[in-house]
Structure formats: C-alpha cells, structure tokens
N, C-alpha and C. Protein backbone atom coordinates (compact mmCIF):
# COMPACT_ATOMS: atom_id res chain seq x y z
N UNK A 1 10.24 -7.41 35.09
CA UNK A 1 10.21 -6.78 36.39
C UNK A 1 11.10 -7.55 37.36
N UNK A 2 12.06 -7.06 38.26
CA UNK A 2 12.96 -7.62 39.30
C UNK A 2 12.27 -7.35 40.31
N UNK A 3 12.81 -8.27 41.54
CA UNK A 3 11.96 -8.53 42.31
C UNK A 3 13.13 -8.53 43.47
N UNK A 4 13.39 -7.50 44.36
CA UNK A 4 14.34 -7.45 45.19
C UNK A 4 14.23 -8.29 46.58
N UNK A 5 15.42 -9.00 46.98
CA UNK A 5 15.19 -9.87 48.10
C UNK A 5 16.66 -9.77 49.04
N UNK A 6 16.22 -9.16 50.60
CA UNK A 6 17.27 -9.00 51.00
C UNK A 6 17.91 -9.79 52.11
N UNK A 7 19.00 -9.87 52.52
CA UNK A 7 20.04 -11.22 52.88
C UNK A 7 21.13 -10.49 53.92
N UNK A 8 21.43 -11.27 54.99
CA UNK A 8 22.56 -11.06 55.59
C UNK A 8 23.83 -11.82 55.07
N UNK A 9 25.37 -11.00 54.34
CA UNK A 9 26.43 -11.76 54.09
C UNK A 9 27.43 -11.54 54.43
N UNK A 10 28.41 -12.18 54.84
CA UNK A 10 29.77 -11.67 55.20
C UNK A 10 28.93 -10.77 56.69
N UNK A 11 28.29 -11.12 57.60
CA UNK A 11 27.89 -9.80 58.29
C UNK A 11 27.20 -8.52 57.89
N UNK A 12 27.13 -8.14 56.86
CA UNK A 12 26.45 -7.24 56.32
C UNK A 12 24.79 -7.32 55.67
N UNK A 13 24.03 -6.34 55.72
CA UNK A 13 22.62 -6.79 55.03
C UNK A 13 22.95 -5.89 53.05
N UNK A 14 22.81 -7.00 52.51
CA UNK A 14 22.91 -6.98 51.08
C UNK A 14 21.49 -7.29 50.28
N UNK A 15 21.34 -6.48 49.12
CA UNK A 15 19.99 -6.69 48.26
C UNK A 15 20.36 -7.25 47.30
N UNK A 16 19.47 -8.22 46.70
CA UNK A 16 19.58 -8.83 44.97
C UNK A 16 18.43 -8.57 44.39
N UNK A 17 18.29 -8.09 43.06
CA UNK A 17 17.00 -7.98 42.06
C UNK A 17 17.60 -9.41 40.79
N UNK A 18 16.44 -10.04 41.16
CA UNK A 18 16.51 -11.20 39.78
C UNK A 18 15.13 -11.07 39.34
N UNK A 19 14.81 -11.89 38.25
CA UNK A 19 13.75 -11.72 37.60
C UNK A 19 12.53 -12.72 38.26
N UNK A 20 11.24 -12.88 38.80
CA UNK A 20 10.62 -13.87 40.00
C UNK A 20 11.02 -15.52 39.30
N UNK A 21 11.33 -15.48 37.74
CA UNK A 21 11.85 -16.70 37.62
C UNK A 21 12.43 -17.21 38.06
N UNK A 22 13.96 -16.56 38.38
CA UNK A 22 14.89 -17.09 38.78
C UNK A 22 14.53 -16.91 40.58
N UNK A 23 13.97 -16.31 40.82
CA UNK A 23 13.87 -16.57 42.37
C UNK A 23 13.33 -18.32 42.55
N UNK A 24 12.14 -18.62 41.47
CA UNK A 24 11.57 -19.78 42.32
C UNK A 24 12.60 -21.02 41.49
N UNK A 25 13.27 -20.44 40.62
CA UNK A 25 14.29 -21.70 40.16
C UNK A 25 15.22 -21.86 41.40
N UNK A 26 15.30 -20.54 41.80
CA UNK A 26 16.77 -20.99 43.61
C UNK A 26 16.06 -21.15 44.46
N UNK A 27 14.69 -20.83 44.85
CA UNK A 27 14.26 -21.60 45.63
C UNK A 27 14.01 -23.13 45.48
N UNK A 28 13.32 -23.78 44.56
CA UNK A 28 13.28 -25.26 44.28
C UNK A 28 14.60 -25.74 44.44
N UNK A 29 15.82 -24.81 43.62
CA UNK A 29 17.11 -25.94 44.40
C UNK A 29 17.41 -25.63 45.64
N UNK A 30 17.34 -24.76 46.09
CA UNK A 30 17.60 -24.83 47.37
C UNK A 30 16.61 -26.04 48.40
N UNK A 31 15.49 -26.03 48.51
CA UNK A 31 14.66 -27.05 48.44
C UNK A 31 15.21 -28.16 48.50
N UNK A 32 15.39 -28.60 47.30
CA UNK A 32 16.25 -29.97 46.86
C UNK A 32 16.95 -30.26 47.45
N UNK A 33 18.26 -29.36 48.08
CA UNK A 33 19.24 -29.40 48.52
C UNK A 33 19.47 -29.21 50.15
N UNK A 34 17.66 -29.20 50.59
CA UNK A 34 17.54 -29.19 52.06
C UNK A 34 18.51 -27.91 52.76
N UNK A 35 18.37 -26.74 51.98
CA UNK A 35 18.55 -25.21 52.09
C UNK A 35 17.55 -24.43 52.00
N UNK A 36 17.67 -23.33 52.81
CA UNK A 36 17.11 -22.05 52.94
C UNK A 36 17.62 -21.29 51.37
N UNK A 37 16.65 -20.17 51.35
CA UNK A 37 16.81 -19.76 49.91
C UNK A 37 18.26 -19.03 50.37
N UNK A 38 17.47 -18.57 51.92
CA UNK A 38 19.17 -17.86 52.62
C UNK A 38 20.48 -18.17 52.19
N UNK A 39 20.22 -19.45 52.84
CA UNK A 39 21.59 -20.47 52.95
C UNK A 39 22.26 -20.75 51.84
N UNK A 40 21.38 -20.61 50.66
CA UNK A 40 21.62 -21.12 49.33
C UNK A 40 22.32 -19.92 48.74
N UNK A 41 22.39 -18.62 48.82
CA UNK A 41 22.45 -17.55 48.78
C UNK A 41 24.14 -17.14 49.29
N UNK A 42 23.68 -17.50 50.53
CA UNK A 42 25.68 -17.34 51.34
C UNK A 42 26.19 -18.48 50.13
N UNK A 43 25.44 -19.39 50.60
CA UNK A 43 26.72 -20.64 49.86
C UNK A 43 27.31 -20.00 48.88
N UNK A 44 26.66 -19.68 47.64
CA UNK A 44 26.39 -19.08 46.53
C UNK A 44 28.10 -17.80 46.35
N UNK A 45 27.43 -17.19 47.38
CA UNK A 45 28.40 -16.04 47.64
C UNK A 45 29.73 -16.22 48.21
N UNK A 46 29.62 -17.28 48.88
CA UNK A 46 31.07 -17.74 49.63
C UNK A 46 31.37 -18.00 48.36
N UNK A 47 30.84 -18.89 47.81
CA UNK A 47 32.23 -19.84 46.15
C UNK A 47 32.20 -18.79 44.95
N UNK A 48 31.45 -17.47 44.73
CA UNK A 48 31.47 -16.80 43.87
C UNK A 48 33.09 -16.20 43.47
N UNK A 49 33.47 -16.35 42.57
CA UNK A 49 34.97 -15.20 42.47
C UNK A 49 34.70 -13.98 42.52
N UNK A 50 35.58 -13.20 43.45
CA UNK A 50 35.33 -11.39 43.17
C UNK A 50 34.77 -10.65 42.24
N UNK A 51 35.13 -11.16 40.69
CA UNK A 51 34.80 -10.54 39.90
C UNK A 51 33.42 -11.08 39.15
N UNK A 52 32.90 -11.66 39.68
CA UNK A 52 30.86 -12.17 39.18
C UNK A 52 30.37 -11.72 40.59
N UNK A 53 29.69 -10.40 39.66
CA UNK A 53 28.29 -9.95 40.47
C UNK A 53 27.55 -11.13 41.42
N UNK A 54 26.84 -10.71 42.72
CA UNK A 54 26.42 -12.36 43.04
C UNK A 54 25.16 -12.44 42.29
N UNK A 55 24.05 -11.16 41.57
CA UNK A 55 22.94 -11.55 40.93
C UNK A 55 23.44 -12.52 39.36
N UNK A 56 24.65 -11.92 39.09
CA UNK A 56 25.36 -13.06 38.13
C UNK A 56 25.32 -14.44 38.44
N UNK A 57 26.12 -14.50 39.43
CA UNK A 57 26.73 -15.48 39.86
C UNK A 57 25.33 -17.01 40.30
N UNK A 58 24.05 -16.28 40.56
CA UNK A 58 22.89 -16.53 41.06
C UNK A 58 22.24 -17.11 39.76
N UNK A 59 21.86 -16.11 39.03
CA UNK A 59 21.77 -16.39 37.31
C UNK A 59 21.99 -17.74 36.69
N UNK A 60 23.25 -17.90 36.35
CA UNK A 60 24.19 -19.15 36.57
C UNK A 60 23.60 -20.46 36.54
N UNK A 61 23.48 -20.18 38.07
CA UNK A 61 23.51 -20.89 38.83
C UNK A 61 21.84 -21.70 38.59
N UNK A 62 20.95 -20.74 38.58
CA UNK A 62 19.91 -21.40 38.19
C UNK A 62 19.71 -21.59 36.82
N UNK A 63 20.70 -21.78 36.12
CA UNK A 63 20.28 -21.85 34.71
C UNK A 63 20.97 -23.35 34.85
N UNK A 64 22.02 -23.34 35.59
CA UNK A 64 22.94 -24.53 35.32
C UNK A 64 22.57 -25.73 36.14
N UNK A 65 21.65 -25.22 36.90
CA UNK A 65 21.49 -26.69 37.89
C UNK A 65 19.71 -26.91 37.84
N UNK A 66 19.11 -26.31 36.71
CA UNK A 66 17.92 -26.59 36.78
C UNK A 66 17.59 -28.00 36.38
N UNK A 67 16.24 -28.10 36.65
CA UNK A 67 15.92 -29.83 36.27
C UNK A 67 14.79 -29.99 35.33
C-alpha cells in the first residue's frame, strides 16, 4: 500500500506515493540530518537529474543512506 504525501517544489504543490517504509526511512534521515522530511524532499529534488522520477530518486536514496 502507498502512502501519498504532499510538498511544495520549485513553487508548485507536488504529490509522492512511497511505500510507509520508505517514508519513515526519509524521515529518520532527515532527522539525522537536522531536516524537515520537507526539506529533505526539495534537497532531494533540487540534486535529482531530469530523468529519475523524484519517488525514484527518494527510493534510492533511502536504500542508500540507511543505517
């Protein structure tokens, strides 16, 4: 089951569906990293390349920086 969570980016309001795993894996780093799940989210999206989805790009991200 995805679990939709929505975000202001670039100025715009944008939705992501991840699975609640990966929500509380980006929340704990974000956490860590003395970020908002928000903040963690733009960051995320600012360094993403055009071509990775940001729920990709998110994915990733909590797979690669988990602890």
């Amino acid at each position: 089951m995805l679990v939709k969570h929505s975000f202001s980016l670039a100025g715009h309001r944008t939705s992501v569906a991840l699975e609640p795993e990966f929500w509380a894996a980006l929340a704990a780093l974000a956490a860590a990293r003395g970020l908002t799940l928000a903040g963690l989210i733009v960051a995320v999206d600012a360094a993403r390349t055009p071509d990775r989805p940001l729920a990709s790009a998110l994915r990733v991200l909590a797979l690669t920086e988990r602890r």
